[in-house]
Protein backbone atom coordinates (compact mmCIF):
# COMPACT_ATOMS: atom_id res chain seq x y z
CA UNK A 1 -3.61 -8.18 -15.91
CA UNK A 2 -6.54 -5.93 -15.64
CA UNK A 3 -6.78 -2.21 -15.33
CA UNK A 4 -9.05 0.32 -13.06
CA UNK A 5 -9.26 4.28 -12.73
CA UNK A 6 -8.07 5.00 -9.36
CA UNK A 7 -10.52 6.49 -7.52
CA UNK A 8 -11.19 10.08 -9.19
CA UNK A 9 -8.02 10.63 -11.11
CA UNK A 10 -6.87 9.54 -13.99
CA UNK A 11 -4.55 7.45 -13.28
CA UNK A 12 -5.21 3.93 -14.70
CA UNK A 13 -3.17 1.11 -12.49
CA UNK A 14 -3.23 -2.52 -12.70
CA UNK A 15 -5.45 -4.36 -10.26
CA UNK A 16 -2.04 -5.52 -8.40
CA UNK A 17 0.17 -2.75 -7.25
CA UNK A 18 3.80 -3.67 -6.28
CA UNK A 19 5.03 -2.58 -2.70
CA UNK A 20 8.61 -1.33 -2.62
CA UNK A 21 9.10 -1.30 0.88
CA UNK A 22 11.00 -4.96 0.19
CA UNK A 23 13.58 -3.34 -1.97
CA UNK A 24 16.46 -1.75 -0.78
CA UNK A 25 19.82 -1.68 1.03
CA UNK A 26 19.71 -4.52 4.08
CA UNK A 27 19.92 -2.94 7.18
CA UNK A 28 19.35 0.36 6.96
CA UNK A 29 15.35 -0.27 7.85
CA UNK A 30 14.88 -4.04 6.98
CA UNK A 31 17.42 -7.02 7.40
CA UNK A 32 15.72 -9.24 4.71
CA UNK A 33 15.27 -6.28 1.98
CA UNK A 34 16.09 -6.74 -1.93
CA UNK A 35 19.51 -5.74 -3.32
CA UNK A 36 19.44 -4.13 -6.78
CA UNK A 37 19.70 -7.07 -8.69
CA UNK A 38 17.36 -8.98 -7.12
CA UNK A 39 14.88 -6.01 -6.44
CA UNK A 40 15.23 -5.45 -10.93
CA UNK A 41 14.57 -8.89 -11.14
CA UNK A 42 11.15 -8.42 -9.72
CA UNK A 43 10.58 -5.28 -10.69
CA UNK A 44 11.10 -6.37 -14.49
CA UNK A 45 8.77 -9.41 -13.96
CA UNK A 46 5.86 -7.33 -12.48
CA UNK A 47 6.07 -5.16 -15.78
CA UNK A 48 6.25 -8.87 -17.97
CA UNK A 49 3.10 -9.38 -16.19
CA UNK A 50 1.18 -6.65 -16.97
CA UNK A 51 1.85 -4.58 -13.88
CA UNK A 52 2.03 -1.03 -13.94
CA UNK A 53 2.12 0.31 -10.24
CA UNK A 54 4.89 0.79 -7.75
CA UNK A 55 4.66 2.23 -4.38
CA UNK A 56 7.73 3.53 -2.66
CA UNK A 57 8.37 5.81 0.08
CA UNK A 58 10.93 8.16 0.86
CA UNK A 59 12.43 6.69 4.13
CA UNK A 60 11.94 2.83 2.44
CA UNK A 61 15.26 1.57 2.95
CA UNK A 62 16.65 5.35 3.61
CA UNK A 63 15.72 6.37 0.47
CA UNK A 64 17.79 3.19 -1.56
CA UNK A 65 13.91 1.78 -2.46
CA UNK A 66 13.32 4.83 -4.68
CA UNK A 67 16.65 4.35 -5.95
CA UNK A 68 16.69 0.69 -6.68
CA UNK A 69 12.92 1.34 -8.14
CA UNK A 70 13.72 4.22 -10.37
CA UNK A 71 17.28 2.83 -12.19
CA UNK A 72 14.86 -0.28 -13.09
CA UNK A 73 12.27 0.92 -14.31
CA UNK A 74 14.22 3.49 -16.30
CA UNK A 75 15.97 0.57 -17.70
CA UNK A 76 13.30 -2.16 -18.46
CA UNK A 77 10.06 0.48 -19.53
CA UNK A 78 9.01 4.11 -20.66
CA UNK A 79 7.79 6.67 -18.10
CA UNK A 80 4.46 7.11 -19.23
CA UNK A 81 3.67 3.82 -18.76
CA UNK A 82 4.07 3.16 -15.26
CA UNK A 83 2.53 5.03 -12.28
CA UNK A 84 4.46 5.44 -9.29
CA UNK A 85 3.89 6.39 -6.00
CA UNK A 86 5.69 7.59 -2.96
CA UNK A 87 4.95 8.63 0.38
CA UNK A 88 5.72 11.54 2.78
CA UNK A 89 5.80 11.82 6.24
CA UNK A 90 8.52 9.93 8.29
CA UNK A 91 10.66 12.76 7.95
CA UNK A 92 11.77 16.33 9.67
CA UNK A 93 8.79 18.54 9.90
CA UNK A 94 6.61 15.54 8.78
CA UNK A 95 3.66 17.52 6.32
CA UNK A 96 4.66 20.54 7.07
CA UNK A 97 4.71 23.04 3.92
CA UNK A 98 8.47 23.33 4.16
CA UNK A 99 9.22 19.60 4.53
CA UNK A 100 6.80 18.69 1.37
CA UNK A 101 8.43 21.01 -0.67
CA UNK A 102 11.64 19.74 0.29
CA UNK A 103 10.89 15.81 0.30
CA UNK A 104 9.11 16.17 -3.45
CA UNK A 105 12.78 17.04 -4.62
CA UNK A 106 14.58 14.45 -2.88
CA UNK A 107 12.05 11.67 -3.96
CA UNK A 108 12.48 13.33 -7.51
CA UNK A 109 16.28 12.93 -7.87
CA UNK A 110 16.14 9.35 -6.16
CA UNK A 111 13.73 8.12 -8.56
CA UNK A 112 15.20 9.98 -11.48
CA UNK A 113 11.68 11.52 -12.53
CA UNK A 114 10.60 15.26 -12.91
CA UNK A 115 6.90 13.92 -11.89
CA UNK A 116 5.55 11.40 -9.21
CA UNK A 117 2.45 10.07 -10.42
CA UNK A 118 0.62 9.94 -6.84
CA UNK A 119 2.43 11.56 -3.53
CA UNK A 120 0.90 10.24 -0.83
CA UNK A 121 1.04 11.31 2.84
CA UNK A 122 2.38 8.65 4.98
CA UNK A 123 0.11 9.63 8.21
CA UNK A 124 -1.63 12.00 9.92
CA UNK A 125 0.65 15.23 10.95
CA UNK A 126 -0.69 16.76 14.72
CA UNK A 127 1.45 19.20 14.47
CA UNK A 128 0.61 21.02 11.39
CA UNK A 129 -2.78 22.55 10.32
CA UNK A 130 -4.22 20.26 7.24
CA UNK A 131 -4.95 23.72 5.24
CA UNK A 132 -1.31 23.80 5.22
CA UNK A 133 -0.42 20.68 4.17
CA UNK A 134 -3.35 20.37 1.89
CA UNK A 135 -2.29 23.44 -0.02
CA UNK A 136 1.41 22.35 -0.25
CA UNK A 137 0.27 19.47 -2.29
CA UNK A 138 -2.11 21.24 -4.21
CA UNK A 139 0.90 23.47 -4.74
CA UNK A 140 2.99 20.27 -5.64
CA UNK A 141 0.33 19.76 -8.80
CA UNK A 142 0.35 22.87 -9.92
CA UNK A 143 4.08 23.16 -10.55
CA UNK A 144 3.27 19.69 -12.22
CA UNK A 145 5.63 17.40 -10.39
CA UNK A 146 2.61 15.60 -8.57
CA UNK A 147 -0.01 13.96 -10.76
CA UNK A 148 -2.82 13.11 -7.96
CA UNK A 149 -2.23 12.93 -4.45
CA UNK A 150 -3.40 10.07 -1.40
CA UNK A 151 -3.93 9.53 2.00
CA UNK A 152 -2.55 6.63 4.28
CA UNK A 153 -3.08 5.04 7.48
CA UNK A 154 -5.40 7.35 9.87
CA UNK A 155 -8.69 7.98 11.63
CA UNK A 156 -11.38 8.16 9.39
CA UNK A 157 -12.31 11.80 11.09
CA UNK A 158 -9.09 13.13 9.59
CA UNK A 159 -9.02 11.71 6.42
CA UNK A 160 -12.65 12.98 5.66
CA UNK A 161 -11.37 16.96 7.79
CA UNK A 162 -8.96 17.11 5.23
CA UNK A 163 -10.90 16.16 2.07
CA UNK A 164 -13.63 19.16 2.92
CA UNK A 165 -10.52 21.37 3.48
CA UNK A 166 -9.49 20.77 0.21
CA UNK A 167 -13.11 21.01 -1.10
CA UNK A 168 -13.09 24.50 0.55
CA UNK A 169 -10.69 26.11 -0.49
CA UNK A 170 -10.88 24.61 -3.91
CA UNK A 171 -7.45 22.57 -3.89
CA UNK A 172 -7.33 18.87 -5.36
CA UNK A 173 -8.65 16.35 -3.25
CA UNK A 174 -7.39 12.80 -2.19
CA UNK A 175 -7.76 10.34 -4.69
CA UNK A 176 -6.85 7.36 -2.99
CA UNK A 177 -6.35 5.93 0.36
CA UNK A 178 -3.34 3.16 1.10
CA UNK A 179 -4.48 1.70 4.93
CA UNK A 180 -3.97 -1.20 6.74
CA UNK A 181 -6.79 -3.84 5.30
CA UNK A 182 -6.71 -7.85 5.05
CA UNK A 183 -8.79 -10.34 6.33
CA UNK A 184 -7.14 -10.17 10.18
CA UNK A 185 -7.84 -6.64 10.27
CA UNK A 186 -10.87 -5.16 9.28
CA UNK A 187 -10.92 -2.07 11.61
CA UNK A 188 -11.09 0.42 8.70
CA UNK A 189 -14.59 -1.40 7.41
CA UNK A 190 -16.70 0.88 10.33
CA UNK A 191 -15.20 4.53 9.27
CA UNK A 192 -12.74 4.82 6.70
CA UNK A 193 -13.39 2.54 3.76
CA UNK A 194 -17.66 4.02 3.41
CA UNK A 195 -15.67 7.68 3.38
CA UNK A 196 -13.56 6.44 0.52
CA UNK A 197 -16.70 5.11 -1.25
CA UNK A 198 -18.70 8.22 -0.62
CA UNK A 199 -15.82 10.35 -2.07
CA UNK A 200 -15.10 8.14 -4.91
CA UNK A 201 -11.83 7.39 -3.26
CA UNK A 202 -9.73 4.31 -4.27
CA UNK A 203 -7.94 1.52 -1.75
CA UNK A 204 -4.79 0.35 -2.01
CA UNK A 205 -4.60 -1.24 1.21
CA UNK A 206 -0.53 -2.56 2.22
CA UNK A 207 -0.19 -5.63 4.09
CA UNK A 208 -2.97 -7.44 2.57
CA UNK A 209 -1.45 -10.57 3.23
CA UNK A 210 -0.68 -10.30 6.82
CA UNK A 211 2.65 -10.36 6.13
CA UNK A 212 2.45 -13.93 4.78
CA UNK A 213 -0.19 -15.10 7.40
CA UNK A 214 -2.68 -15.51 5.01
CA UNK A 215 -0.93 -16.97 2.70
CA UNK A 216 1.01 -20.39 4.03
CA UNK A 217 -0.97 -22.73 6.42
CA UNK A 218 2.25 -22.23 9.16
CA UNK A 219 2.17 -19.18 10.91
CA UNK A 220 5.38 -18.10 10.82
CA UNK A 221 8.30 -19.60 9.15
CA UNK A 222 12.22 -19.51 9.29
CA UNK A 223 13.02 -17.23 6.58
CA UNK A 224 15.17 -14.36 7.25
CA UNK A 225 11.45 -11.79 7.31
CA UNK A 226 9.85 -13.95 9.52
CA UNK A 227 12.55 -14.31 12.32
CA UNK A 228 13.60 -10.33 12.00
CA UNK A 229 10.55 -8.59 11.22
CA UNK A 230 9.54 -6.87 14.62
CA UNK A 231 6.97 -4.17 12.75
CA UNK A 232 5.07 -7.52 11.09
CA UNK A 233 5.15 -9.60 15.01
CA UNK A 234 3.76 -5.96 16.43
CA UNK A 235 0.78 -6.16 14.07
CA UNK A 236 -0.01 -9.62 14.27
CA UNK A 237 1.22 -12.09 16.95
CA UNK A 238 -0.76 -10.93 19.77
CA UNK A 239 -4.00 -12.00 18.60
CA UNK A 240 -2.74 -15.16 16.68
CA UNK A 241 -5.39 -17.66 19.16
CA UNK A 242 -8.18 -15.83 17.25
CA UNK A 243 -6.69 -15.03 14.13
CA UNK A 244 -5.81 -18.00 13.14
CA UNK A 245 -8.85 -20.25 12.92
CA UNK A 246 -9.18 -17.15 9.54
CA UNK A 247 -5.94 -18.46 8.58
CA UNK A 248 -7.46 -22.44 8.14
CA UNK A 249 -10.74 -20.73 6.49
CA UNK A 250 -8.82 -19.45 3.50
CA UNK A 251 -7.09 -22.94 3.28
CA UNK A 252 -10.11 -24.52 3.53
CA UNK A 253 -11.52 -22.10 0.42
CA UNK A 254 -8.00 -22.53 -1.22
CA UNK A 255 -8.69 -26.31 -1.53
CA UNK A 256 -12.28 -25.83 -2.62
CA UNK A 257 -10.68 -23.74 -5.78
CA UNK A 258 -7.82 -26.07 -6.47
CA UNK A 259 -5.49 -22.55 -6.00
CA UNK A 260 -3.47 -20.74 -3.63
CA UNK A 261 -4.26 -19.29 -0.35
CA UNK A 262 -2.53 -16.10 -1.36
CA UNK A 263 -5.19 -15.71 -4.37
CA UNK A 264 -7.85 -16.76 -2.28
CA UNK A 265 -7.21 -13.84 0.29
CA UNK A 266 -6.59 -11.14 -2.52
CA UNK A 267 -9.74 -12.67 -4.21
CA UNK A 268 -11.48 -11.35 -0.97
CA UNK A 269 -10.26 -8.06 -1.14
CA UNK A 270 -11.36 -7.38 -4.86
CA UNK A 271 -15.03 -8.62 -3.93
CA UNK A 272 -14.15 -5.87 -0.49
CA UNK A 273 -14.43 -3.54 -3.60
CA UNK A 274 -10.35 -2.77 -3.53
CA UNK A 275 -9.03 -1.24 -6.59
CA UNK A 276 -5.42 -2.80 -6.23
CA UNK A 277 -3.96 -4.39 -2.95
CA UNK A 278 0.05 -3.64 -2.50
CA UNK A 279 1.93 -6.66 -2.37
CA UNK A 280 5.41 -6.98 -0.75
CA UNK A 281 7.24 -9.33 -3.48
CA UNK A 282 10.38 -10.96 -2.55
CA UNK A 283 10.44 -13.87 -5.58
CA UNK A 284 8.84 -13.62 -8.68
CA UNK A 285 7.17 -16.82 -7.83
CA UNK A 286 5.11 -14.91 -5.37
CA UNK A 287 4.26 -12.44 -7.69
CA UNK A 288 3.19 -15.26 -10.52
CA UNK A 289 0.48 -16.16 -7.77
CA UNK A 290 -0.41 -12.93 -6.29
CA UNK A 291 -1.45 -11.64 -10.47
CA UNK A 292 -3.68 -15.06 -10.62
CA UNK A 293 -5.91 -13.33 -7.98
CA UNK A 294 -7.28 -10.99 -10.84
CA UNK A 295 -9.21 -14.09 -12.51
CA UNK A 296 -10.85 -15.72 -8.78
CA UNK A 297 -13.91 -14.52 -8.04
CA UNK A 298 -15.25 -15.47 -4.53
CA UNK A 299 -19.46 -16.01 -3.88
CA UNK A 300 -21.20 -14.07 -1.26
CA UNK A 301 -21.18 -17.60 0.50
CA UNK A 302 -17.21 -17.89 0.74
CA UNK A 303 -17.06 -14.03 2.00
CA UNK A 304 -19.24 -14.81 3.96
CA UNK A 305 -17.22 -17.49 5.45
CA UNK A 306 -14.31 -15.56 5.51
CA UNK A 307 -16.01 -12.76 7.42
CA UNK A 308 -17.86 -14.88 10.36
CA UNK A 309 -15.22 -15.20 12.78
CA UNK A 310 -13.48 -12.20 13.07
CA UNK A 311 -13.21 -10.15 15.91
CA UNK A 312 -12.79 -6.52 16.41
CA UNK A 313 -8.83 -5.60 16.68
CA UNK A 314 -6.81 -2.81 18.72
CA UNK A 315 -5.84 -0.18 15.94
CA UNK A 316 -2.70 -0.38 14.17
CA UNK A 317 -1.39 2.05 11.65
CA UNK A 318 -3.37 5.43 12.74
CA UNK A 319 -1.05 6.98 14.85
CA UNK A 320 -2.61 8.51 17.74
CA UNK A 321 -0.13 11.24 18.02
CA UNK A 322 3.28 12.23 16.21
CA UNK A 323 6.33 9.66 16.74
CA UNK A 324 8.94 11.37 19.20
């Protein structure tokens, strides 16, 4: 495995960052989650691998992700040598002052830490004034149980109004940003991702494989994620006509290499100048091919490729207003 600063912390994660949104009780937000055995199993193979980041979220699963996340890595490796991350947001009062204040603690005890290495906030909050929230975290570092602090999924005009607040009033600053990026959505190339650069902020894009689009020739499949995952048909199935002809591309590339379509597509994002794409693990065999990705490297010719037929997309992931 190899190793980058993220952004402008400190924190130094491994080039392949676990998503924990696959572990948890079935049901109680996915049908085809991880139980606690299985989600350990993967969990322990990530760290045999080298891996050293997890990202959770405090409504993953309602709240069993954290759970499952924290009981195995408190089992299988030492705090200080994992960074974790969870997320804020999809909760009551969203980023208000109160309600980060309030969630810190709760993703605390589930996670059985007295520090989260990077709190991100899940969206953008309409309803409350970003000096507020941005001083909440800052507060949340201060009292030491937030190591650095990240953005996800929003305008590019929001992310960059709350990075100056921060500058202004002298509070810590985002330090990475966790948005919607593969190779059948590219939306966040015109705005978001040259912020990041200019403000030394690092991506950790989720659902950088499309939800397995990118990384089987079929595009969808009968496995219990495939037939029940409406948020994953939202993003993708409406513009599968055009999508798809990306889909064959990486094949095509995958053959050239004698590998894997999966390490072809996170190959892209590295050369995209990602510091560590979240993948959604459900078998460790997945996750033995997702780490290969970290030894491909793609030529300007095969990006190039890659990149020709894409067309612009509808936005997904910035919300345009508060859910109800």
């Amino acid at each position: 495995m190899k190793y980058a600063k993220l952004g402008n912390s400190d924190l130094e994660v491994s080039k392949l960052c676990i998503g924990c949104m696959s572990f948890g009780k079935a049901g109680t937000m996915h049908d085809w989650t991880l139980d606690e055995e299985k989600s350990e199993e993967v969990i322990a193979h990530a760290l045999d691998l080298g891996i050293n980041f997890f990202d959770t979220a405090n409504q993953y699963s309602a709240g069993t992700s954290e759970e499952y996340l924290g009981r195995a890595l408190k089992k299988h490796v030492s705090r200080d040598k994992v960074i974790i991350a969870s997320k804020v947001f999809f909760n009551e009062g969203h980023l208000s002052s109160k309600a980060i204040h309030r969630e810190i603690e709760g993703t605390l005890t589930r996670l059985g830490t007295d520090y989260l290495d990077l709190y991100i906030i899940h969206r953008f909050d309409y309803a409350t004034p970003i000096e507020e929230t941005m001083e909440a975290l800052n507060d949340l570092i201060k009292e030491g149980k937030v190591r650095a602090i990240g953005a996800s999924a929003m305008f590019g005009y929001q992310f960059h109004d709350m990075q100056i607040a921060a500058k202004d009033h002298g509070w810590t600053p985002f330090c990475a940003m966790e948005n919607h990026y593969n190779l059948l959505y590219r939306e966040d190339e015109r705005e978001m991702m040259p912020i990041c650069r200019e403000m030394n902020v690092g991506l950790m894009p989720y659902s950088v494989l499309a939800a397995g689009r990118l990384s089987r020739l079929a595009w969808s499949t009968d496995t219990l994620r495939s037939k029940t995952d409406q948020v994953a048909h939202r993003k993708y199935d409406s513009t599968e006509d055009e999508d798809y002809p990306i889909v064959l591309r990486v094949h095509e590339l995958a053959e050239k290499y004698h590998t894997t379509m999966t390490r072809i597509a996170l190959a892209w994002m590295y050369a995209k100048g990602v510091t560590s794409p979240i993948v959604g693990i459900t078998k460790t065999k997945y996750l033995d091919d997702a780490a290969g990705a970290v030894d491909l490297t793609l030529t300007d010719e095969d990006i190039a490729y890659l990149e020709e037929l894409y067309a612009p997309h509808k936005i997904i992931g910035a919300n345009y207003k508060n859910p109800d």
